[in-house]
Protein backbone atom coordinates (compact mmCIF):
# COMPACT_ATOMS: atom_id res chain seq x y z
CA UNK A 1 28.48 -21.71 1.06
CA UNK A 2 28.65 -18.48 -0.79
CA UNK A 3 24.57 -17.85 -0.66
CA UNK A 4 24.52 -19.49 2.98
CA UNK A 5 27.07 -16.34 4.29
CA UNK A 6 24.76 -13.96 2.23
CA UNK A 7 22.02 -14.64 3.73
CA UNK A 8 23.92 -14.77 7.38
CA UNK A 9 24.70 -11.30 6.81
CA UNK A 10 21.57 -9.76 5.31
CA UNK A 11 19.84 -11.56 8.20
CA UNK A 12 23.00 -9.90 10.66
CA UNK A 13 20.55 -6.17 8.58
CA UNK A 14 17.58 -6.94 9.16
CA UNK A 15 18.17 -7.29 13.36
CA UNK A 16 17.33 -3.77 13.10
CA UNK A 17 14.27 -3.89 11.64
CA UNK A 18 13.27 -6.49 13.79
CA UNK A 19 13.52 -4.40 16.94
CA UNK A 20 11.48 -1.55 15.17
CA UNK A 21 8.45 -4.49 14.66
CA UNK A 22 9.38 -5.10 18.70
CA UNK A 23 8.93 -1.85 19.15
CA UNK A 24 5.80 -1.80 17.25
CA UNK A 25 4.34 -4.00 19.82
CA UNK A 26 4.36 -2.14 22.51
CA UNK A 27 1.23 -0.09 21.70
CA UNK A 28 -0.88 -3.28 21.07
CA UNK A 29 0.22 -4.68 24.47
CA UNK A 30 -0.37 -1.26 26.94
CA UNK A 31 -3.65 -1.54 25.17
CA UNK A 32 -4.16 -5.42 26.48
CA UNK A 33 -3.36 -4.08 29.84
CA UNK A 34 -5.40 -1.07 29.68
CA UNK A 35 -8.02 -3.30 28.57
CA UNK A 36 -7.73 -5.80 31.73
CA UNK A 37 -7.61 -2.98 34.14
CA UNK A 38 -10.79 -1.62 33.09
CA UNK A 39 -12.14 -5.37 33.29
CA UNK A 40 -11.59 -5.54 36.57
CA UNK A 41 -13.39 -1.94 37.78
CA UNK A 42 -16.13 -3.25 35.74
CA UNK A 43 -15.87 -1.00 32.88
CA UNK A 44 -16.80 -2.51 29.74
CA UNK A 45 -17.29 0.46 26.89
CA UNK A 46 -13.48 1.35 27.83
CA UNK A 47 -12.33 -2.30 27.60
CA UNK A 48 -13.85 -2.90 24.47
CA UNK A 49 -12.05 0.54 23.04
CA UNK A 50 -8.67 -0.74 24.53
CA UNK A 51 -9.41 -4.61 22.75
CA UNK A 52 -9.99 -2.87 19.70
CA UNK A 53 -7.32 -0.84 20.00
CA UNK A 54 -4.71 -3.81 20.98
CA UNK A 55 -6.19 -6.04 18.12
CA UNK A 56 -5.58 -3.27 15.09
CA UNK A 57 -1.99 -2.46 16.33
CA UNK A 58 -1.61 -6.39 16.85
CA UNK A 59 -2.79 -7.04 13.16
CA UNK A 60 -0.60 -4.29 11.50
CA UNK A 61 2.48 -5.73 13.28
CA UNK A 62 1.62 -9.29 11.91
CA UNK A 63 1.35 -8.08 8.35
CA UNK A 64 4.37 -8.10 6.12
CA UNK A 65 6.78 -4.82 5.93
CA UNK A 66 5.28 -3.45 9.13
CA UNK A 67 8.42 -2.34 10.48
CA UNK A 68 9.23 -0.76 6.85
CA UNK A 69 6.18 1.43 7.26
CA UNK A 70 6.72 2.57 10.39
CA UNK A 71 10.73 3.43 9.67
CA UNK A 72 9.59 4.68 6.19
CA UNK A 73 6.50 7.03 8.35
CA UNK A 74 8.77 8.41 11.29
CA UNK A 75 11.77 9.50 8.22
CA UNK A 76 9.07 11.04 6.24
CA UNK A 77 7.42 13.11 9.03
CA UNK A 78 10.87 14.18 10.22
CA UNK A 79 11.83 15.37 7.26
CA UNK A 80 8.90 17.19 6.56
CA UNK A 81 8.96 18.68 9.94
CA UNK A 82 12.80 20.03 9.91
CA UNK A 83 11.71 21.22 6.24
CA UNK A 84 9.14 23.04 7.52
CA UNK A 85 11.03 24.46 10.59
CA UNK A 86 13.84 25.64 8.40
CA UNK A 87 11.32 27.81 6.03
CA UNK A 88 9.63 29.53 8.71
CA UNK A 89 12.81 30.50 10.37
CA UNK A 90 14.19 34.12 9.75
CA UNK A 91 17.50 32.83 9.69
CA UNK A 92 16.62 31.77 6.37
CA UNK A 93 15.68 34.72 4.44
CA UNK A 94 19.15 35.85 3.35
CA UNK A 95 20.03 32.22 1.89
CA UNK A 96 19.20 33.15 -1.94
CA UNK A 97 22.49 35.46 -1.79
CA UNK A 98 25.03 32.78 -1.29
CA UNK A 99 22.86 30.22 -2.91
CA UNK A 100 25.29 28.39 -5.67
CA UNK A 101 25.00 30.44 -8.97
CA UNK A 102 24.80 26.62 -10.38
CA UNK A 103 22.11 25.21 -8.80
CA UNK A 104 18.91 24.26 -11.35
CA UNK A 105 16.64 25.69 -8.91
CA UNK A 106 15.96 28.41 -5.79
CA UNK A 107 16.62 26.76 -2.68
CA UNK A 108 12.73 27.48 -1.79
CA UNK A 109 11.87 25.44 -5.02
CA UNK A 110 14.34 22.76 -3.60
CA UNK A 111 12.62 22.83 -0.44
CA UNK A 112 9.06 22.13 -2.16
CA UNK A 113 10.49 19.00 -4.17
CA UNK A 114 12.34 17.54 -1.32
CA UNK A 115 8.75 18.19 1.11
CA UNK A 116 6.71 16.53 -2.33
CA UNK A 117 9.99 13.60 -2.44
CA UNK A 118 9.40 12.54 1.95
CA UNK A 119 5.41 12.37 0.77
CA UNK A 120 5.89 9.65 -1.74
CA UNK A 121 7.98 7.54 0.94
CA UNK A 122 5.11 8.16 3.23
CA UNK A 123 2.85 6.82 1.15
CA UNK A 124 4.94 4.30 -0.81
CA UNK A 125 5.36 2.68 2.31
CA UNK A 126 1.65 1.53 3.24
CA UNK A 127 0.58 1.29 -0.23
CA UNK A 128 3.01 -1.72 -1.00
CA UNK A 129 2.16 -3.30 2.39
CA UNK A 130 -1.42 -3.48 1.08
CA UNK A 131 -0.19 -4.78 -2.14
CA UNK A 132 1.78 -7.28 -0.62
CA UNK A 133 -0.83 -8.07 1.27
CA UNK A 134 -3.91 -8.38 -1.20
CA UNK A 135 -1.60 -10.32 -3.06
CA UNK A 136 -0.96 -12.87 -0.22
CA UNK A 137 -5.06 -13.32 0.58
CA UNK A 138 -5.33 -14.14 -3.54
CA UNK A 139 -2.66 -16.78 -3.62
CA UNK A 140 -4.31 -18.44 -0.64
CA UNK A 141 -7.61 -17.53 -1.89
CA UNK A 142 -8.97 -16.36 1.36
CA UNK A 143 -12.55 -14.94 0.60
CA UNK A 144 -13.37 -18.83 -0.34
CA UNK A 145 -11.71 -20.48 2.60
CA UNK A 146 -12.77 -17.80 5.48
CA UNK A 147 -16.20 -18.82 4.50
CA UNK A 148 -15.50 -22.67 6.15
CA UNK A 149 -12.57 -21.75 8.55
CA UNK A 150 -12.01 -18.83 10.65
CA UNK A 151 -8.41 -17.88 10.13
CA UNK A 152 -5.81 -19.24 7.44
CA UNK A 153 -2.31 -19.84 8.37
CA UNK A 154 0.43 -19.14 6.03
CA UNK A 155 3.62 -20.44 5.56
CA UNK A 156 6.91 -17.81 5.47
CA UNK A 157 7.56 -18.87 1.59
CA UNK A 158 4.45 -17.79 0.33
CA UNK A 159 4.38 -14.41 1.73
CA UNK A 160 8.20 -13.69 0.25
CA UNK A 161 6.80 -15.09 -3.24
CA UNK A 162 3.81 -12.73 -2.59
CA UNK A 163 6.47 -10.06 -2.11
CA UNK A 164 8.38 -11.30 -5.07
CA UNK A 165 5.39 -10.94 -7.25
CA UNK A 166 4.38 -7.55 -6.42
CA UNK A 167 7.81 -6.29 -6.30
CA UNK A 168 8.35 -7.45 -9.83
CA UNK A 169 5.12 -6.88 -11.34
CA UNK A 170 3.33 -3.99 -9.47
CA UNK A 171 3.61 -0.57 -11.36
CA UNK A 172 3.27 1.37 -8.30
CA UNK A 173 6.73 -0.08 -7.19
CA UNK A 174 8.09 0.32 -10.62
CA UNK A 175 7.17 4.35 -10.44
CA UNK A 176 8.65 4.69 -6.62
CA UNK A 177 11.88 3.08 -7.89
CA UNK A 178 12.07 5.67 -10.50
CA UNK A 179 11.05 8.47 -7.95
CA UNK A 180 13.23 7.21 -5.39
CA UNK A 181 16.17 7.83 -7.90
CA UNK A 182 15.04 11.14 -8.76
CA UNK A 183 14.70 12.04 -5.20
CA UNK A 184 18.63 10.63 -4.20
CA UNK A 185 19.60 12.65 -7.32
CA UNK A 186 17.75 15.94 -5.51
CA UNK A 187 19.02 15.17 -2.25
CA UNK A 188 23.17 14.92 -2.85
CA UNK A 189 22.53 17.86 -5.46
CA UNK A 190 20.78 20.01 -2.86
CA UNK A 191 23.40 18.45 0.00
CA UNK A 192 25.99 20.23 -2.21
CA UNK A 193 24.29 23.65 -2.49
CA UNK A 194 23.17 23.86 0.88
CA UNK A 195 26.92 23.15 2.03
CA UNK A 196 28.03 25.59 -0.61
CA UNK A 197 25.34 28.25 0.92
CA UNK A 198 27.06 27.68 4.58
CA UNK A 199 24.95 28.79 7.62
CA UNK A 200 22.31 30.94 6.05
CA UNK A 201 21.35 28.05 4.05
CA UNK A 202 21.59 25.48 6.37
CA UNK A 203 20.65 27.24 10.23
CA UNK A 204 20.44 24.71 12.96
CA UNK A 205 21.24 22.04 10.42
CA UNK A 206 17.78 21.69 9.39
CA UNK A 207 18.32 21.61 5.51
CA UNK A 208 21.24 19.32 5.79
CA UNK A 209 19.67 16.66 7.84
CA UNK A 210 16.06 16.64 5.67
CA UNK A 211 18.55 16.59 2.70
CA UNK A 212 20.60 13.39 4.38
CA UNK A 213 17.21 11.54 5.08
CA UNK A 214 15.99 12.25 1.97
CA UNK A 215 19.20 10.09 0.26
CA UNK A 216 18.90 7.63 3.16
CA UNK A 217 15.24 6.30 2.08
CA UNK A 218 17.12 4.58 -1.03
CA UNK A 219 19.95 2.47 1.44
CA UNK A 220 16.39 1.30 3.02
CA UNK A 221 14.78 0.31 0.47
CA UNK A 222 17.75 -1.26 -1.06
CA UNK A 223 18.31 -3.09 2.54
CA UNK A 224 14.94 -4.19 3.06
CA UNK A 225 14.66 -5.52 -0.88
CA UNK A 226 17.79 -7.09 -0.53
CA UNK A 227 16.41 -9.17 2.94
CA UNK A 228 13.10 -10.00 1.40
CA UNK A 229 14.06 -10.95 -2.24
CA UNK A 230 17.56 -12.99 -1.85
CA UNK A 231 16.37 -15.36 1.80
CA UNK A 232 13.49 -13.44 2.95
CA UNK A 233 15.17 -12.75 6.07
CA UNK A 234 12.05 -10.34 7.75
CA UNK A 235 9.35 -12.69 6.25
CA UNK A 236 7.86 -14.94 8.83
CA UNK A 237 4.31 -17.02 9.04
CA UNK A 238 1.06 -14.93 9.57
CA UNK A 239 -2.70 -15.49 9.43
CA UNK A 240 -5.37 -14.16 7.53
């Protein structure tokens, strides 16, 4: 009963990630449209474009920890961009006065390793998709059987153990879990010294929120590990 009401509420999580892989959706079906229009005004070079265009975003959605790429993407990019914003802003320039005698480093140093932290989730993300997913396409040894049938179904069980396996045994995952901890550690610390520096470290809240993203990547990879590993709660059957 106790696992049962576990797995209700990491399934209760996961609703949100299931309306970012709705979301995800759209793209692939204003493409279908786009692509029917242009049927019917005879227009076949910009059909084909729009089919292609439906049947990649359609195939990335199907694939395992879509919606954790694109969450992981948009975070990254943000916090890259208010990063970036905040540098180039004059309002900056006097912050190494009141930056905390304390901190280990200058808060333009901080800025580099927190821009150098939002590129490893950005590429984290993808990377153990493809993992996952090379992983799936072994178990069910797919280059034998797409040779005699055209697509291979494939169960929701197998592509949580495929997730299991990678997660467990992958060292990419093993050096992100180390990063990721490094990077929370960088993000309260420089959370504190921005606060500490007041408004000429922190103009327009810019700092601040890349710093409070930066923390936030480990409560989703904790949420979406959590989902996948203990009832596999965002797995569901796909083809190959």
């Amino acid at each position: 009963a106790a696992a049962a009401a576990n797995c209700s509420s990491e399934a209760r999580m996961i609703y949100l990630f299931r309306g970012v892989a709705e979301i995800c959706k759209v793209p692939g079906r204003l493409c279908s449209l786009c692509g029917e229009l242009f049927k019917q005004i005879n227009c076949q070079p910009v059909k084909q474009c729009c089919d292609g265009a439906a049947k990649a975003c359609s195939s990335f959605v199907e694939r395992p920890l879509s919606s954790f790429v694109v969450i992981t993407s948009v975070m990254s990019v943000l916090e890259i961009i208010y990063l970036g914003m905040t540098l180039v802003s004059d309002a900056i320039e006097q912050c190494p006065e009141v930056w905390p005698k304390s901190a280990w480093v200058a808060p333009n140093i901080w800025c580099l390793g927190q821009a150098l932290f939002a590129l490893l989730n950005l590429v984290f993300a993808p990377y153990f998709q493809c993992k996952v997913w090379q992983q799936l396409e072994e178990e069910a040894e797919a280059e034998e059987r797409l040779k005699t049938q055209p697509v291979i179904d494939i169960e929701r069980n197998e592509v949580v153990k495929s997730f299991k396996h990678v997660f467990l045994h992958d060292f990419g995952v093993l050096f992100y879990v180390f990063g990721l901890v490094a990077s929370f550690v960088w993000s309260t610390k420089g959370y504190a010294w921005i606060t500490a520096g007041g408004e000429l470290c922190n103009p327009g809240q810019g700092l601040g929120f890349a710093a409070n993203i930066g923390w936030a990547f480990v409560f989703v990879f904790f949420m979406y590990t959590l989902a996948w590993y203990n009832c596999g709660c965002c797995a569901k059957n796909t083809q190959i």
